[in-house]
C-alpha atoms as a PDB file:
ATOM      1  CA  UNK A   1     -86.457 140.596 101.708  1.00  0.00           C
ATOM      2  CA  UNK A   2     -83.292 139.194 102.447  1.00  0.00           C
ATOM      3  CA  UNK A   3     -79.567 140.997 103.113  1.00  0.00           C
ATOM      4  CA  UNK A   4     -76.542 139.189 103.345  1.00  0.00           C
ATOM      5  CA  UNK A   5     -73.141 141.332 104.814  1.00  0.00           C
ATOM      6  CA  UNK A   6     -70.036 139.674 105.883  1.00  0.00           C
ATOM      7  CA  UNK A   7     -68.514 140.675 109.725  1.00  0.00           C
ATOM      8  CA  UNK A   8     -64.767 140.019 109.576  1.00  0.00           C
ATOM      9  CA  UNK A   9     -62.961 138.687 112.818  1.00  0.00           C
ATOM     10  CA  UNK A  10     -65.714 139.274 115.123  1.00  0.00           C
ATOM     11  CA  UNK A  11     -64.624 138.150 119.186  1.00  0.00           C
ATOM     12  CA  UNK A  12     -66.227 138.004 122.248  1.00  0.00           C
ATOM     13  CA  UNK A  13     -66.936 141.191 123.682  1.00  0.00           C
ATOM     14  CA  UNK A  14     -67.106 142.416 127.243  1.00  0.00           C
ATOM     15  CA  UNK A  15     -68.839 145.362 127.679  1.00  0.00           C
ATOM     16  CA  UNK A  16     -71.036 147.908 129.554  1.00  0.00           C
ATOM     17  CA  UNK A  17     -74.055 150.138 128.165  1.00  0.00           C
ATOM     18  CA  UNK A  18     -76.486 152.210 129.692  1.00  0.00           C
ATOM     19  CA  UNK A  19     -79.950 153.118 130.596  1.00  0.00           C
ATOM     20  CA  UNK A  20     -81.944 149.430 129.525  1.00  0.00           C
ATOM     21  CA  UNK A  21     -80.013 146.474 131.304  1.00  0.00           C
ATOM     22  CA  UNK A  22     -78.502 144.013 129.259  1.00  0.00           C
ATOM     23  CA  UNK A  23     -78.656 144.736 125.376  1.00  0.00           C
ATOM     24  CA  UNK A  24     -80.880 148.038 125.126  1.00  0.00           C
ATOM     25  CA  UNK A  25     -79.433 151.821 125.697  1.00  0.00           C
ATOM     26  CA  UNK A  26     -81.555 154.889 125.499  1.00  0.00           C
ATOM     27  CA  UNK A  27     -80.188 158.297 125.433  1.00  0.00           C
ATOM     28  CA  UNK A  28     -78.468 158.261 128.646  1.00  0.00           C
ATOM     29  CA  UNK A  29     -75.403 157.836 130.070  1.00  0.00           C
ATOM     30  CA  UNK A  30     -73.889 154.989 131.598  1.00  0.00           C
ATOM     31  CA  UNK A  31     -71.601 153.093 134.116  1.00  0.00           C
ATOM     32  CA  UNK A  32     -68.008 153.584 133.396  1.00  0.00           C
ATOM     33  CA  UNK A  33     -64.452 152.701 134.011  1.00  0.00           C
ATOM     34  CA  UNK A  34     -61.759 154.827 134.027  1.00  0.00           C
ATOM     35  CA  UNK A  35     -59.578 154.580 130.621  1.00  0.00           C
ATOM     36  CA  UNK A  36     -56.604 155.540 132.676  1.00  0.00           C
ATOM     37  CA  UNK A  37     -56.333 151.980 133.219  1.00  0.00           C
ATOM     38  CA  UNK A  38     -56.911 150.586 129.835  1.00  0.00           C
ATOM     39  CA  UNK A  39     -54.347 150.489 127.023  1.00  0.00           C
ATOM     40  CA  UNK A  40     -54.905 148.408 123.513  1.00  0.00           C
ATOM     41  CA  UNK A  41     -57.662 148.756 121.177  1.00  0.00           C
ATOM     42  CA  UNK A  42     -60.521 147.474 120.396  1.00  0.00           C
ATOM     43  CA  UNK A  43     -63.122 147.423 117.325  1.00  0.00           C
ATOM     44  CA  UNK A  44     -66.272 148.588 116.865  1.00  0.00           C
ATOM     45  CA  UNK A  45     -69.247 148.949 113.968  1.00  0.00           C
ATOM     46  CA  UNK A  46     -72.502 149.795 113.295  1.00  0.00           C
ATOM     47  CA  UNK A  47     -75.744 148.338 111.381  1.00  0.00           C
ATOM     48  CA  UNK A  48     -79.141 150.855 111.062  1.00  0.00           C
ATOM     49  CA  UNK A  49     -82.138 148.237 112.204  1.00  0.00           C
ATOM     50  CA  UNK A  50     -84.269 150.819 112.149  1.00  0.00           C
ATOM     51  CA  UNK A  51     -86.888 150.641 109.309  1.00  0.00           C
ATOM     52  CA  UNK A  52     -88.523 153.992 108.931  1.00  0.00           C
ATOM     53  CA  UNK A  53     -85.202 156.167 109.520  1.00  0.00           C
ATOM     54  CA  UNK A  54     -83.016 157.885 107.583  1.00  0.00           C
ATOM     55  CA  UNK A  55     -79.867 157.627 106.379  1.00  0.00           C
ATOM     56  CA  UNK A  56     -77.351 157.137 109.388  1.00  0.00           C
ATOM     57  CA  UNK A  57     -73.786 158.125 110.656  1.00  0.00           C
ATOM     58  CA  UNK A  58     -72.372 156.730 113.337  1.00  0.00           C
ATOM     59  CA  UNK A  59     -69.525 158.461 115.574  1.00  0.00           C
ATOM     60  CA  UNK A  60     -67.492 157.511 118.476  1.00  0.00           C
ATOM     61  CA  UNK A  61     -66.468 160.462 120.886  1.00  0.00           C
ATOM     62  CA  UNK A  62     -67.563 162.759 117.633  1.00  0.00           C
ATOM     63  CA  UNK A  63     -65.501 160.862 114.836  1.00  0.00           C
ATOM     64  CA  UNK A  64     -67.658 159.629 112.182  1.00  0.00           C
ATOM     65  CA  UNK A  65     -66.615 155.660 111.753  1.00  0.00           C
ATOM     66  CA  UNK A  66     -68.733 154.978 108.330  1.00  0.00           C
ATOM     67  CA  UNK A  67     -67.676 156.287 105.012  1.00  0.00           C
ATOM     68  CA  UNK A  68     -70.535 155.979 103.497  1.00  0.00           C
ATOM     69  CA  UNK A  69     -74.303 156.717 105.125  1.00  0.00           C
ATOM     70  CA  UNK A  70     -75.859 153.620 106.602  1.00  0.00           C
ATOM     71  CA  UNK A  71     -79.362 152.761 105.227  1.00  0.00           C
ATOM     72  CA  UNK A  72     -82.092 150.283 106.887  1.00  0.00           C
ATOM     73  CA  UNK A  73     -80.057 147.092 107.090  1.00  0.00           C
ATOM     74  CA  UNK A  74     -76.482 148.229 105.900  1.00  0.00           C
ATOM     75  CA  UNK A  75     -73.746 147.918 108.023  1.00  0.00           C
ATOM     76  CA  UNK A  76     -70.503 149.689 108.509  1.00  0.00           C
ATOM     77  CA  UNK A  77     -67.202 148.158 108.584  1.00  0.00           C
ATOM     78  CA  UNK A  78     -65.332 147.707 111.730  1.00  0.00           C
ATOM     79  CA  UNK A  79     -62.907 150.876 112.618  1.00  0.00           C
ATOM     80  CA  UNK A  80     -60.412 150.647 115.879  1.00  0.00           C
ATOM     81  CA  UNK A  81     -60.512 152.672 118.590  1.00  0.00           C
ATOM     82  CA  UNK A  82     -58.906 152.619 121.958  1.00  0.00           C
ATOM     83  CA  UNK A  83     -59.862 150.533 124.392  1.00  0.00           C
ATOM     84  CA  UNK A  84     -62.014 152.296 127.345  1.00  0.00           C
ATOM     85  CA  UNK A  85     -65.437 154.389 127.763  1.00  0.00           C
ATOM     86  CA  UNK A  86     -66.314 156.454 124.807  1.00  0.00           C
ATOM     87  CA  UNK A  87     -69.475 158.005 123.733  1.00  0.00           C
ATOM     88  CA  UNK A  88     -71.398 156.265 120.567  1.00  0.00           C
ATOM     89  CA  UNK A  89     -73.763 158.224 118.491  1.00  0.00           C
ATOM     90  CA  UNK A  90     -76.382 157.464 115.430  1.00  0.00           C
ATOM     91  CA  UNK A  91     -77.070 161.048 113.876  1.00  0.00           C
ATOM     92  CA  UNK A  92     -79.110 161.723 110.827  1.00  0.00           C
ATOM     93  CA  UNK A  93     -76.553 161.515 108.017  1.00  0.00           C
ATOM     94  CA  UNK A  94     -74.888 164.683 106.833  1.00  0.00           C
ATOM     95  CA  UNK A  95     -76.374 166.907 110.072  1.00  0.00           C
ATOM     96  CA  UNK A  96     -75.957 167.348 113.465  1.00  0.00           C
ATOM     97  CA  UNK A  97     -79.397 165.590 114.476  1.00  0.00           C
ATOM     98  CA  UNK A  98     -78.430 162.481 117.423  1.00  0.00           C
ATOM     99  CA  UNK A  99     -81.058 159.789 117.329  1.00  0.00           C
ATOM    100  CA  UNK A 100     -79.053 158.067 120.062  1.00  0.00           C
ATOM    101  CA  UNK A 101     -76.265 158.876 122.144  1.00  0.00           C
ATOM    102  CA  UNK A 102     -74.724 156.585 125.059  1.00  0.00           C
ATOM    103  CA  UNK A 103     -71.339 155.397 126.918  1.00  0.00           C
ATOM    104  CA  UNK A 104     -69.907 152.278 125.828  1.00  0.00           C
ATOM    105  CA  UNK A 105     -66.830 150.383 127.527  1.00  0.00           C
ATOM    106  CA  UNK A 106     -64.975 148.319 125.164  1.00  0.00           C
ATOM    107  CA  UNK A 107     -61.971 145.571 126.557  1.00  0.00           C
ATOM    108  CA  UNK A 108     -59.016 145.780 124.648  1.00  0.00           C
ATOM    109  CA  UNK A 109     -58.971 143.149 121.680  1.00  0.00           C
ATOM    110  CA  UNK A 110     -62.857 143.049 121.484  1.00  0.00           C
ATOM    111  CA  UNK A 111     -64.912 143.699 118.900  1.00  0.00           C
ATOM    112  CA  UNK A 112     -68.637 144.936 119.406  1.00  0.00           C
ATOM    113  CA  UNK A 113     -71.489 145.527 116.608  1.00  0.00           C
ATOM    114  CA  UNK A 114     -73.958 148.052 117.914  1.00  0.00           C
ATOM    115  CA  UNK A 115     -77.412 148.481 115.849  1.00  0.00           C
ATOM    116  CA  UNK A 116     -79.787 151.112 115.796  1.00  0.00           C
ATOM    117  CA  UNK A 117     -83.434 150.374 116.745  1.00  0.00           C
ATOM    118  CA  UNK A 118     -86.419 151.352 115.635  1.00  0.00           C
ATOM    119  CA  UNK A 119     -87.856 153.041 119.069  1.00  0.00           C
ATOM    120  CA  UNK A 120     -84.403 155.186 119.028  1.00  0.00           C
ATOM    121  CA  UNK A 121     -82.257 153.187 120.986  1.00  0.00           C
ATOM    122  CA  UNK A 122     -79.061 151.301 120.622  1.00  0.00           C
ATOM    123  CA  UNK A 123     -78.068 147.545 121.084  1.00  0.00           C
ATOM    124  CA  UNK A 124     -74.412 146.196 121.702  1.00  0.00           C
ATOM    125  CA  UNK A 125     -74.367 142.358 120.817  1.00  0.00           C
ATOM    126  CA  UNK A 126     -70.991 140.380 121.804  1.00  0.00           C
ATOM    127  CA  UNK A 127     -69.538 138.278 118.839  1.00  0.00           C
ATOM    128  CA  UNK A 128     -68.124 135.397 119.427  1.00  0.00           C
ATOM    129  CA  UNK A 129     -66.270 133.933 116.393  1.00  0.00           C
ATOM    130  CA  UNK A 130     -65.518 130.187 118.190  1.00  0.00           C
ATOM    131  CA  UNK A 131     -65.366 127.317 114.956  1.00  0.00           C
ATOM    132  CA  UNK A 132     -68.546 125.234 114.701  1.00  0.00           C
ATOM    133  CA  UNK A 133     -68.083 121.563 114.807  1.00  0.00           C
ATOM    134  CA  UNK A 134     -66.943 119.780 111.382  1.00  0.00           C
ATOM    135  CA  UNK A 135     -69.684 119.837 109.452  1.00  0.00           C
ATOM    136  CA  UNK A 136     -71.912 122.429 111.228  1.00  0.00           C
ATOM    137  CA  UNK A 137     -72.570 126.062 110.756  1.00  0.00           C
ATOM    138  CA  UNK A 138     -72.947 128.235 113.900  1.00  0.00           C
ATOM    139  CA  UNK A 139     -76.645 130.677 113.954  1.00  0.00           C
ATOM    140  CA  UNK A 140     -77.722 132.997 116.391  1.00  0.00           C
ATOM    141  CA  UNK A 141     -80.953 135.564 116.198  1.00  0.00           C
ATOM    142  CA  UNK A 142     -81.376 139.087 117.305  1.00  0.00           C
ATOM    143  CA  UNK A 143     -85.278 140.590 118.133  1.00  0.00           C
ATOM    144  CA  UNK A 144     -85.296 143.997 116.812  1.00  0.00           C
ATOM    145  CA  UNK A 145     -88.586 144.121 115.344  1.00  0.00           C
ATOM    146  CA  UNK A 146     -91.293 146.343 117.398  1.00  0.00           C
ATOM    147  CA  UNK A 147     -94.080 144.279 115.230  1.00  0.00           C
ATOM    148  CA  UNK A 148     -94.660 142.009 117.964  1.00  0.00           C
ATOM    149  CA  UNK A 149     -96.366 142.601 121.417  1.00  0.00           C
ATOM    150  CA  UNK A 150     -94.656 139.823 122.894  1.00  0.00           C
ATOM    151  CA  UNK A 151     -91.252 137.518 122.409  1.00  0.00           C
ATOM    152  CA  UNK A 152     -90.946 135.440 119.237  1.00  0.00           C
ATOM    153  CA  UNK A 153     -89.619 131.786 118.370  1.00  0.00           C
ATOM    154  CA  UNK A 154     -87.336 130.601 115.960  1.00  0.00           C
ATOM    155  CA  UNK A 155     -86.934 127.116 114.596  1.00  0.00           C
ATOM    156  CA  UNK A 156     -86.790 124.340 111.669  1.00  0.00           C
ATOM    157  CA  UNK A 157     -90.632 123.729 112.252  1.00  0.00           C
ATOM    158  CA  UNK A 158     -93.544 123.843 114.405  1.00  0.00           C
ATOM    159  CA  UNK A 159     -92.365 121.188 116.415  1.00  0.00           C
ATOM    160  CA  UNK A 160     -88.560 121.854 116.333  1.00  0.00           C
ATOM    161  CA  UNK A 161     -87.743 125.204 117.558  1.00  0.00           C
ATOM    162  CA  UNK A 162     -84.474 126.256 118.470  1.00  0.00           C
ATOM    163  CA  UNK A 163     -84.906 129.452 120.105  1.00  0.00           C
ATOM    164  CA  UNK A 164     -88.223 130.269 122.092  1.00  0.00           C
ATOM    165  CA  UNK A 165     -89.164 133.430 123.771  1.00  0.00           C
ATOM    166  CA  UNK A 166     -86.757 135.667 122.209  1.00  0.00           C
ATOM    167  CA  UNK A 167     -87.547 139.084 124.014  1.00  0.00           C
ATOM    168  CA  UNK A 168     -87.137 142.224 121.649  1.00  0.00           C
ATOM    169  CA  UNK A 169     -83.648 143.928 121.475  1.00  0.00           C
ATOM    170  CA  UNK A 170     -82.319 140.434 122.543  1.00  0.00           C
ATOM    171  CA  UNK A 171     -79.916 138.188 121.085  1.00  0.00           C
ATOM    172  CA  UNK A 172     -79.776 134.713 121.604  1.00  0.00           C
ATOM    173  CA  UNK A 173     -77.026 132.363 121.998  1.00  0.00           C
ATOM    174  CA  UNK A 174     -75.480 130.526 119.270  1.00  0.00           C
ATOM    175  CA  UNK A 175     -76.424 126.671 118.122  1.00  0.00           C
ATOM    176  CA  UNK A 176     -75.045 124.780 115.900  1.00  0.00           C
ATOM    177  CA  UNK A 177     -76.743 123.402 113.091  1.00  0.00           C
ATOM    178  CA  UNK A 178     -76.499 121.383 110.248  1.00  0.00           C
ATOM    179  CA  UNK A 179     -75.680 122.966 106.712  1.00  0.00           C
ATOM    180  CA  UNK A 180     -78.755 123.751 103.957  1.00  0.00           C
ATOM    181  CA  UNK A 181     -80.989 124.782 107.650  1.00  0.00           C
ATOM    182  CA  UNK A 182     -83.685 127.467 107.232  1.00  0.00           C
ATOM    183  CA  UNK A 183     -85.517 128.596 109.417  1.00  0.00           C
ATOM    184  CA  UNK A 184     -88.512 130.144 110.232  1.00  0.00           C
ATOM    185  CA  UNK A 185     -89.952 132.864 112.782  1.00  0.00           C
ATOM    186  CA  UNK A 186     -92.840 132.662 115.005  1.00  0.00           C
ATOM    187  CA  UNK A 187     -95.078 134.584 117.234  1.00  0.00           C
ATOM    188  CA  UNK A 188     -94.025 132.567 120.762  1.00  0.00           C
ATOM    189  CA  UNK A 189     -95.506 129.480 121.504  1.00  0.00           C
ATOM    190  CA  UNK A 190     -97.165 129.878 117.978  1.00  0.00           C
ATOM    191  CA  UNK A 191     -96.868 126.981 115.278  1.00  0.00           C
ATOM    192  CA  UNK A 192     -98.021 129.866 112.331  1.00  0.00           C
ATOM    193  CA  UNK A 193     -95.214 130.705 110.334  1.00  0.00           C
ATOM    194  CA  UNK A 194     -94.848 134.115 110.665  1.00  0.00           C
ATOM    195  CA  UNK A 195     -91.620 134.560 108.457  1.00  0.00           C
ATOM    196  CA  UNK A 196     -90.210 132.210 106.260  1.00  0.00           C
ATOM    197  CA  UNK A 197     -85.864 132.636 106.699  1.00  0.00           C
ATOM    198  CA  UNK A 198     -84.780 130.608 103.913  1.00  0.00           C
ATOM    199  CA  UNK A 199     -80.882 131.506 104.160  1.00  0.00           C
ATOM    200  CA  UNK A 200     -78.714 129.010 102.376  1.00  0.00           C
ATOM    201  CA  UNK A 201     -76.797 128.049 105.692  1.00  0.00           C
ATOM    202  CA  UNK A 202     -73.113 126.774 104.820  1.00  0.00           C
ATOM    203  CA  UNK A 203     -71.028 124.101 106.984  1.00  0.00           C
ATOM    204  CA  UNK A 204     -67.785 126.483 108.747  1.00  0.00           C
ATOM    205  CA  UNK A 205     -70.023 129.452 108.788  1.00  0.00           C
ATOM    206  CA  UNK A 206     -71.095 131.615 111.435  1.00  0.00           C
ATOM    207  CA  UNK A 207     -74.205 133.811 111.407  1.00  0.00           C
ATOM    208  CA  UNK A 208     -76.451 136.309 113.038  1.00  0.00           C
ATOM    209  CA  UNK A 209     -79.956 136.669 111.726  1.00  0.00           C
ATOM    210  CA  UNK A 210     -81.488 140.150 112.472  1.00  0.00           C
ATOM    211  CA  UNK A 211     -85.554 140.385 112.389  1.00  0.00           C
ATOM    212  CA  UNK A 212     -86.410 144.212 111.849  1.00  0.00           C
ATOM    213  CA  UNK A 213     -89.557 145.918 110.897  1.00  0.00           C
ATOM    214  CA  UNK A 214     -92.347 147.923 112.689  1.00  0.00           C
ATOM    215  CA  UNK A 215     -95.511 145.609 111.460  1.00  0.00           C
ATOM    216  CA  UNK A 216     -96.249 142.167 110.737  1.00  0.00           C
ATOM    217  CA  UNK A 217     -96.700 143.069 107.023  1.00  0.00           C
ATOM    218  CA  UNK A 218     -92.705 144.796 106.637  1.00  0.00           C
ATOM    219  CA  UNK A 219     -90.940 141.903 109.273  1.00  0.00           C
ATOM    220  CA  UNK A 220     -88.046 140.886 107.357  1.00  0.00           C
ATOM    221  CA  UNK A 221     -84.670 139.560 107.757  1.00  0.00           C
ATOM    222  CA  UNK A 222     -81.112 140.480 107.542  1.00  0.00           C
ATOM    223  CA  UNK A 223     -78.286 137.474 107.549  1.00  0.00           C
ATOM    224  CA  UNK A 224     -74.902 138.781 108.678  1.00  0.00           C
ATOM    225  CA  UNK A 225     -71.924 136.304 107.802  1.00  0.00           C
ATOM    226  CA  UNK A 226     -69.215 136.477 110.715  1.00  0.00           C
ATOM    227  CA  UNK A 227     -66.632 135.092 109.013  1.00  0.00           C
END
């Protein structure tokens, strides 16, 4: 299975979530700043990763974003808020049910994507929208499948990976590749082909490539097109 959605504009982002370090919140709070001393706005959206849930919403400080419920792989468009700490939730769509709830801190001019995992958690990725070289395509990955008990590889082949021990509920940085790439995913330090990615990559493009699913036998991908 294979989506394709198109993220307009995306930047680099700078901010701060709670309760897992780097990429990973629970339902907790977090560290924040004080919005007194923030002005601008900033962007925000939200994908549902998570394969066995329902139908999501997704609210910032209690206003829904999306106008339409997110299923497993759809993704909201951006919405602007002000820049600052605000509190970002997944609910169940159409009730008051929170699946996860946690502070975010966005920087004024930023825009942030935050996806909802299957273990009930959220992840904040930065975007960084920087131009490939002529004639390449810019790729990054994103772990959010629970299938595997330990970090998974991504690469051209066997013997030409590009991204190696890719924790879950990590992203990876971007490389630049060359256009008509696919890829495939491994079990680290594996040379079986666990998924076959075979995403028509174009030269000028930039894209993140989600993994989701709870078992080796519903892994699939989603391919989100930056610009």
């Amino acid at each position: 299975m294979k989506t394709h959605f198109n993220f307009k504009n995306p930047k680099t982002l700078s901010i701060l979530f709670a309760a897992f370090a780097l990429l990973a919140i629970g339902i907790t709070g977090c560290n924040k700043k004080d919005n007194t001393e923030v002005s601008g706005t900033a962007y925000i959206r939200a994908v549902n990763s998570a394969e066995t849930s329902a139908p999501q919403d997704f609210y910032v400080d209690d206003s829904k974003q999306n106008s339409t419920a997110l299923a497993y792989t759809q993704a909201s468009a951006y919405t602007t808020v002000n820049a600052g700490t605000h509190n970002a939730q997944f609910r169940t769509s159409g009730t008051a049910t929170v699946n996860v709830s946690g502070g975010i801190y966005l920087d004024p001019g930023t825009y942030s994507t935050f996806y909802y995992s299957s273990d009930n958690t959220g992840v904040v990725v930065n975007d960084d929208n920087t131009n490939p070289q002529s004639g390449k395509a810019r790729v990054r990955f994103i772990n959010l499948s629970s299938a595997f008990n330990n970090s998974v590889d991504f690469g051209m082949s066997a013997g030409n990976k590009i991204i190696t021990n890719l924790a879950y509920k990590t992203a990876s940085a971007y490389n630049e590749v060359d256009a008509a790439t696919s890829f495939q995913l491994y079990a680290a330090g594996s040379s079986t082909v666990t998924l076959n990615i075979p995403t028509a990559i174009q030269a000028g493009k930039i894209y993140t490539i989600v993994i989701s699913g709870t078992t080796t036998a519903t892994i699939t991908y989603t391919v989100y097109v930056q610009n």
